[in-house]
C-alpha atoms as a PDB file:
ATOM      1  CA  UNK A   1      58.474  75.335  84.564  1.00  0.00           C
ATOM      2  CA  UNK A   2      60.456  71.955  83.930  1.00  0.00           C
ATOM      3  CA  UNK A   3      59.107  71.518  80.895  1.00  0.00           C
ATOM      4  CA  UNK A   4      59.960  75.152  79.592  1.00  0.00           C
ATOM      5  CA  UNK A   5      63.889  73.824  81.818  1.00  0.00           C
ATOM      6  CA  UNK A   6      63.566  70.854  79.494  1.00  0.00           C
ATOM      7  CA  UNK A   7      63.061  72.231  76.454  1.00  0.00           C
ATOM      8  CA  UNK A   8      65.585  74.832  76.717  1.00  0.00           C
ATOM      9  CA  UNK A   9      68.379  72.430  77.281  1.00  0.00           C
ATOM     10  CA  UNK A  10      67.127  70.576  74.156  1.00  0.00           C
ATOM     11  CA  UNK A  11      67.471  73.793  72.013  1.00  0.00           C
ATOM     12  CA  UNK A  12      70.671  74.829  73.629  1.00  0.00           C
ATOM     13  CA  UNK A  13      71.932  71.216  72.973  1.00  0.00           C
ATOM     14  CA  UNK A  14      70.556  71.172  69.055  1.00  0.00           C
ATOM     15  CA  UNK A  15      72.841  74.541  68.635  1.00  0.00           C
ATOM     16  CA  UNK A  16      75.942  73.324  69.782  1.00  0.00           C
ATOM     17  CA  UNK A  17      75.842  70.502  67.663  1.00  0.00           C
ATOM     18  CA  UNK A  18      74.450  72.588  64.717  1.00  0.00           C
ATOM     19  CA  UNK A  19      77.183  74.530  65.473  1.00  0.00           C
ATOM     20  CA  UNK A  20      80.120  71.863  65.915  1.00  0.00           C
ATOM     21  CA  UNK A  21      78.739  70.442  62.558  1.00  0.00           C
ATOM     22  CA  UNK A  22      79.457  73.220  60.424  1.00  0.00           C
ATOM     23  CA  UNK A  23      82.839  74.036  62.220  1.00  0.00           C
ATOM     24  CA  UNK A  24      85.854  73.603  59.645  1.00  0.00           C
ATOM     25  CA  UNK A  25      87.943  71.067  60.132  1.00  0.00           C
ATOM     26  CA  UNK A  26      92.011  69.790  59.253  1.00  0.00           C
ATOM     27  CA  UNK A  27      92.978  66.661  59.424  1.00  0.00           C
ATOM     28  CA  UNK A  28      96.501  65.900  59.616  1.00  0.00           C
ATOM     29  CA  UNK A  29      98.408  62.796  58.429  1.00  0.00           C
ATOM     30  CA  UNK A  30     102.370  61.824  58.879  1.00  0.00           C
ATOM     31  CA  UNK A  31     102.548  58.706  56.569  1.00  0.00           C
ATOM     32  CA  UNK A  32     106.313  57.716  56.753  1.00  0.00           C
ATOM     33  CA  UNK A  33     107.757  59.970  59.403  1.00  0.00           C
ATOM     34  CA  UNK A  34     111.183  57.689  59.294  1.00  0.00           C
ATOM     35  CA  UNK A  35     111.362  58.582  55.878  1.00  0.00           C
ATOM     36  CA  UNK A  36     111.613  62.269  56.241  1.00  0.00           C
ATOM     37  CA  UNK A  37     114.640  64.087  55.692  1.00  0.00           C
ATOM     38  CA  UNK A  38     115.046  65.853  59.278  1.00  0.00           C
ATOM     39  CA  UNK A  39     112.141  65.867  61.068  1.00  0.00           C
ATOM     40  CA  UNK A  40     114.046  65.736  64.803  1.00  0.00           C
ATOM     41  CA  UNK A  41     113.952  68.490  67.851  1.00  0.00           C
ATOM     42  CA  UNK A  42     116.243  66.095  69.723  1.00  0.00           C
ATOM     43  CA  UNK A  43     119.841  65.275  66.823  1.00  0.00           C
ATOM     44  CA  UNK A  44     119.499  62.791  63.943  1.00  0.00           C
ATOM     45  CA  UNK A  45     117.633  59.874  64.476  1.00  0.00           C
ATOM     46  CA  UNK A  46     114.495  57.850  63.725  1.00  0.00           C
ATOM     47  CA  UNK A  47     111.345  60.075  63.893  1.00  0.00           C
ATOM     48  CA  UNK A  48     107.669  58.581  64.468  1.00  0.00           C
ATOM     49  CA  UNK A  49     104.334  60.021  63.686  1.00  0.00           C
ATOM     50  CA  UNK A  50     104.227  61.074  67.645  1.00  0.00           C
ATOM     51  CA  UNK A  51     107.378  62.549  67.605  1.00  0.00           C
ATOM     52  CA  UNK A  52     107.293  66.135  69.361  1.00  0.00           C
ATOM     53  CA  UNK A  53     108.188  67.948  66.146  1.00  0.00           C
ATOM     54  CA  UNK A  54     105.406  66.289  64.188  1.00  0.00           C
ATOM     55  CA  UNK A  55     102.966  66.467  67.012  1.00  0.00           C
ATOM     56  CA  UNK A  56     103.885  70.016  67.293  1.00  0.00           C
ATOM     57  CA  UNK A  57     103.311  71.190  63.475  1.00  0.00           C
ATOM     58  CA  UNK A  58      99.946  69.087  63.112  1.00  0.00           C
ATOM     59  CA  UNK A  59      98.325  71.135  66.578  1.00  0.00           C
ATOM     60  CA  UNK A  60      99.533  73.786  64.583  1.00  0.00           C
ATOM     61  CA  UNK A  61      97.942  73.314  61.393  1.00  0.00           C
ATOM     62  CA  UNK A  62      94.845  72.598  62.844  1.00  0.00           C
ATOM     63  CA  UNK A  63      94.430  76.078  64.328  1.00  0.00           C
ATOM     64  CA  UNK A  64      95.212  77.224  61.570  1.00  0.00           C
ATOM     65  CA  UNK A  65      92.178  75.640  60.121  1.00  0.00           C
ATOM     66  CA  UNK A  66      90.188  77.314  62.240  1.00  0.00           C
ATOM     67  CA  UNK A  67      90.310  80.566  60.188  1.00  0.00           C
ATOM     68  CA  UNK A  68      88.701  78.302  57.480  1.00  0.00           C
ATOM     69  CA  UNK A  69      84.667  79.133  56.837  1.00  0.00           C
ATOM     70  CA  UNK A  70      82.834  76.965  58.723  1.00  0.00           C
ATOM     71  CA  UNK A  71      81.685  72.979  56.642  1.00  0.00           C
ATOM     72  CA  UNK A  72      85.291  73.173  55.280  1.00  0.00           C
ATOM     73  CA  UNK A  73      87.266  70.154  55.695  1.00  0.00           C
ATOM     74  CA  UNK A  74      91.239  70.676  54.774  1.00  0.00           C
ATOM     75  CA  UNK A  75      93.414  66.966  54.609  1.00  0.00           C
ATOM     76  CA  UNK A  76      96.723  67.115  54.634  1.00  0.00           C
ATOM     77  CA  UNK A  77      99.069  64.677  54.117  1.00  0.00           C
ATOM     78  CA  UNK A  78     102.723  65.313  55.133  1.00  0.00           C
ATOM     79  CA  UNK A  79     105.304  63.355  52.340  1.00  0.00           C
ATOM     80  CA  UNK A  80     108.494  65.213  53.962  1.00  0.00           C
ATOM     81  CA  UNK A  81     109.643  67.714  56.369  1.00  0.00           C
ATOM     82  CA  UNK A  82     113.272  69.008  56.432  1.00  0.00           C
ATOM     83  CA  UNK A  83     113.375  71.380  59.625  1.00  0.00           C
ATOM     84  CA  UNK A  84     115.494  74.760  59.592  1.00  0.00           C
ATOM     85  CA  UNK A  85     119.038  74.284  60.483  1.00  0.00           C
ATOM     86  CA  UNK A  86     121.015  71.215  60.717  1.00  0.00           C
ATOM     87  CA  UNK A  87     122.920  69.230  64.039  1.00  0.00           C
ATOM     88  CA  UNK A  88     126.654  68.621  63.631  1.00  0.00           C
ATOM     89  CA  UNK A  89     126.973  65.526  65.773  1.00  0.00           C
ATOM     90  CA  UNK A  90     130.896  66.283  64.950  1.00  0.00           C
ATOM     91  CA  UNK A  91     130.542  69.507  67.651  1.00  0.00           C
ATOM     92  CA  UNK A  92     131.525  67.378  70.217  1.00  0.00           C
ATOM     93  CA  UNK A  93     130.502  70.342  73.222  1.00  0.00           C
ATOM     94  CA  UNK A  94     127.187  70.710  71.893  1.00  0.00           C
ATOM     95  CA  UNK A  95     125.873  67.600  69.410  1.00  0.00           C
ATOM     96  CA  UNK A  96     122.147  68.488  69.684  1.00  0.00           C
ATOM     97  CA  UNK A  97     122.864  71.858  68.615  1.00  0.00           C
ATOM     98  CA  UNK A  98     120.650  72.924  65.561  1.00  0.00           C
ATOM     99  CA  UNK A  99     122.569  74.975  63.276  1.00  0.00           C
ATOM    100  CA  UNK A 100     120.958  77.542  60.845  1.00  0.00           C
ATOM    101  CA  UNK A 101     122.427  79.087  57.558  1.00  0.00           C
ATOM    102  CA  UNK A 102     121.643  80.602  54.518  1.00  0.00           C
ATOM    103  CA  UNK A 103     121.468  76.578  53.021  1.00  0.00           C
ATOM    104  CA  UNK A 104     119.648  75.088  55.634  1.00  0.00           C
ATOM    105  CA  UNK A 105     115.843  76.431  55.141  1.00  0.00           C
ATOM    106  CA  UNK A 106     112.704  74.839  56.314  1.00  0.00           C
ATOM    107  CA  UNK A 107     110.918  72.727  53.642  1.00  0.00           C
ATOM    108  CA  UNK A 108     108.145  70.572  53.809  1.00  0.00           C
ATOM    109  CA  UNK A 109     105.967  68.728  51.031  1.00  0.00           C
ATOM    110  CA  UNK A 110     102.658  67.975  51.320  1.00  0.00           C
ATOM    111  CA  UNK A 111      99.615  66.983  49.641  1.00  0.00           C
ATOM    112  CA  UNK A 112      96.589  69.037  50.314  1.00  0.00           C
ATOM    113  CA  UNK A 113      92.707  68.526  49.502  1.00  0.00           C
ATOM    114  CA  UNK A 114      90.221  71.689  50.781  1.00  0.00           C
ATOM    115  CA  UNK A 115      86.511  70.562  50.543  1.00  0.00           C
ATOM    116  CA  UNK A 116      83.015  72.122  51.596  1.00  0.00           C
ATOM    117  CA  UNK A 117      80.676  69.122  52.108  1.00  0.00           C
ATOM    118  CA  UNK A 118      81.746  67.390  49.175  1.00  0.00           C
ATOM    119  CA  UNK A 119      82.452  69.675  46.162  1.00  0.00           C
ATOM    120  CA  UNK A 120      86.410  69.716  46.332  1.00  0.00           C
ATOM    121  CA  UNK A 121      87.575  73.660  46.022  1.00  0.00           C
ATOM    122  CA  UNK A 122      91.483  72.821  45.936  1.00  0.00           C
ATOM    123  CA  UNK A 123      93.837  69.992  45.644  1.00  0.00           C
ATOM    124  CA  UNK A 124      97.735  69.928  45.332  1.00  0.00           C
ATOM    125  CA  UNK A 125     100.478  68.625  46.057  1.00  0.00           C
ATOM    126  CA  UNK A 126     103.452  71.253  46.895  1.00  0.00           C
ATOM    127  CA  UNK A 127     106.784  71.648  48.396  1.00  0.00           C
ATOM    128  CA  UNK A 128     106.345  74.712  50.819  1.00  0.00           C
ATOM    129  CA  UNK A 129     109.753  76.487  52.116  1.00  0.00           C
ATOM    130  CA  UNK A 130     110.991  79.455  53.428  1.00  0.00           C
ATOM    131  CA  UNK A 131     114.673  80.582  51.347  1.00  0.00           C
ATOM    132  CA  UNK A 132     114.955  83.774  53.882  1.00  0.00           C
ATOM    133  CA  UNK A 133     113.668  82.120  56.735  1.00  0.00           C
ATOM    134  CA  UNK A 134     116.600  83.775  58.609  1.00  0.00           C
ATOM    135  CA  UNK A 135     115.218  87.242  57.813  1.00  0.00           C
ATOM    136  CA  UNK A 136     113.005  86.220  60.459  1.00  0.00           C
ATOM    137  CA  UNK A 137     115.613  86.382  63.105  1.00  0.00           C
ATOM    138  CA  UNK A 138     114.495  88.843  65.631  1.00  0.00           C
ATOM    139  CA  UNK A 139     111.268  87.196  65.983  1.00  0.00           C
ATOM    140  CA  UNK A 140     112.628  83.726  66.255  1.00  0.00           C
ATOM    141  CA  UNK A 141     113.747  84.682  70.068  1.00  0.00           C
ATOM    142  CA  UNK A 142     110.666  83.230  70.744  1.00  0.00           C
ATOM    143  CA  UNK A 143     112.030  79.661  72.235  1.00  0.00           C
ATOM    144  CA  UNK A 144     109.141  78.375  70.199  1.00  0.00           C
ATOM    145  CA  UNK A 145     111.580  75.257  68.918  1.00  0.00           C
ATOM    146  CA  UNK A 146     109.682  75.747  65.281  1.00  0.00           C
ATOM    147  CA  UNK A 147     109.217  79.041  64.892  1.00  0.00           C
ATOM    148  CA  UNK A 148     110.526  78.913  61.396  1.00  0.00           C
ATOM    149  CA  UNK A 149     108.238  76.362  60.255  1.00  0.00           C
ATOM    150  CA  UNK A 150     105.002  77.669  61.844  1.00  0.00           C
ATOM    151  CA  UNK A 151     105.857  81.194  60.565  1.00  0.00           C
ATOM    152  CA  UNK A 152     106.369  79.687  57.252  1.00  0.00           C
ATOM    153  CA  UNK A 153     102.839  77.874  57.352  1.00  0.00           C
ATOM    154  CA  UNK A 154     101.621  80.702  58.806  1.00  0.00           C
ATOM    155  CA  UNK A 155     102.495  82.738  55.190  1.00  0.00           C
ATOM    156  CA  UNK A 156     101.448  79.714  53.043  1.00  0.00           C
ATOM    157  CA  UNK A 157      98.209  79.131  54.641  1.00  0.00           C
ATOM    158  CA  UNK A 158      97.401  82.555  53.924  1.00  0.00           C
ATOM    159  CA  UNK A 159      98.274  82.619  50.632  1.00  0.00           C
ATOM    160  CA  UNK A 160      96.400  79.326  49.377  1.00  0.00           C
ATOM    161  CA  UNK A 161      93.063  79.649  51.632  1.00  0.00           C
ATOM    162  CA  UNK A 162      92.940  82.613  52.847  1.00  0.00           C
ATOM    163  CA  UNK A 163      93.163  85.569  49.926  1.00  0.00           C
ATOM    164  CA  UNK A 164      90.533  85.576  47.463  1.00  0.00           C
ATOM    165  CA  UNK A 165      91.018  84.405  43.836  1.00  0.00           C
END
């Protein structure tokens, strides 16, 4: 009986690492986040790789990554983001305010490599953005602080790994 225990908590243990093992994976890097054109939830300033914005897009490229077939690996590296909207530190009632027009789209470049085990099946380096991001208004009453830029990775992670051909 505790040897039949035994060896079913071996097997049961081999499977969830067999299983964890061929899970895909994305691995998200923020080289130069005080670079970036606007990469701020809280008005113009310095932004660092933990800064909530960028902490914030990278959780949510990584579930995104999880519609990926399993022994995928997908790196990104993020060269710029330029959030939707723009503060106007010259409002003097309401400086943190983001603003959003027609010339203020989300943007962000990146450089991409998509791998299974080690044959490489893309790699690119791209600026994705979103012109009619504001077409996605009625949606955006979310309070999700990004929901313009996850929308918009939600579209171009479709597009590039998710549709045949």
């Amino acid at each position: 009986m505790v040897m039949r225990t035994i060896a079913s908590l071996a097997l049961a243990g081999l499977l969830a690492a067999t299983a964890t093992a061929a899970r895909a994976e994305v691995i998200v890097s923020f080289p130069d986040p005080a670079r970036y054109t606007d990469a701020s939830l809280s008005g113009p300033g310095i932004v660092r790789e933990d800064a909530p914005a960028l902490t914030l897009l990278r959780q949510h490229l990584e579930r995104l990554g999880q519609r990926l077939p399993p022994g995928q690996t997908l790196r990104i590296t993020v060269l710029d983001v330029d959030l939707a909207g723009r503060y106007e530190p010259w409002r003097i009632t309401a400086p943190d305010l983001r603003v959003m027009t027609d010339a203020t789209w989300p943007r962000l470049r990146l450089r991409y490599r998509l791998q299974d085990n080690a044959r490489v099946l893309a790699e690119r380096e791209e600026t994705v953005s979103d012109l009619n991001y504001l077409s996605r208004s009625r949606q955006a009453r979310s309070g999700d602080r990004l929901f313009y830029e996850k929308a918009m990775l939600d579209d171009w992670f479709s597009r590039r790994f998710l549709q045949p051909g």
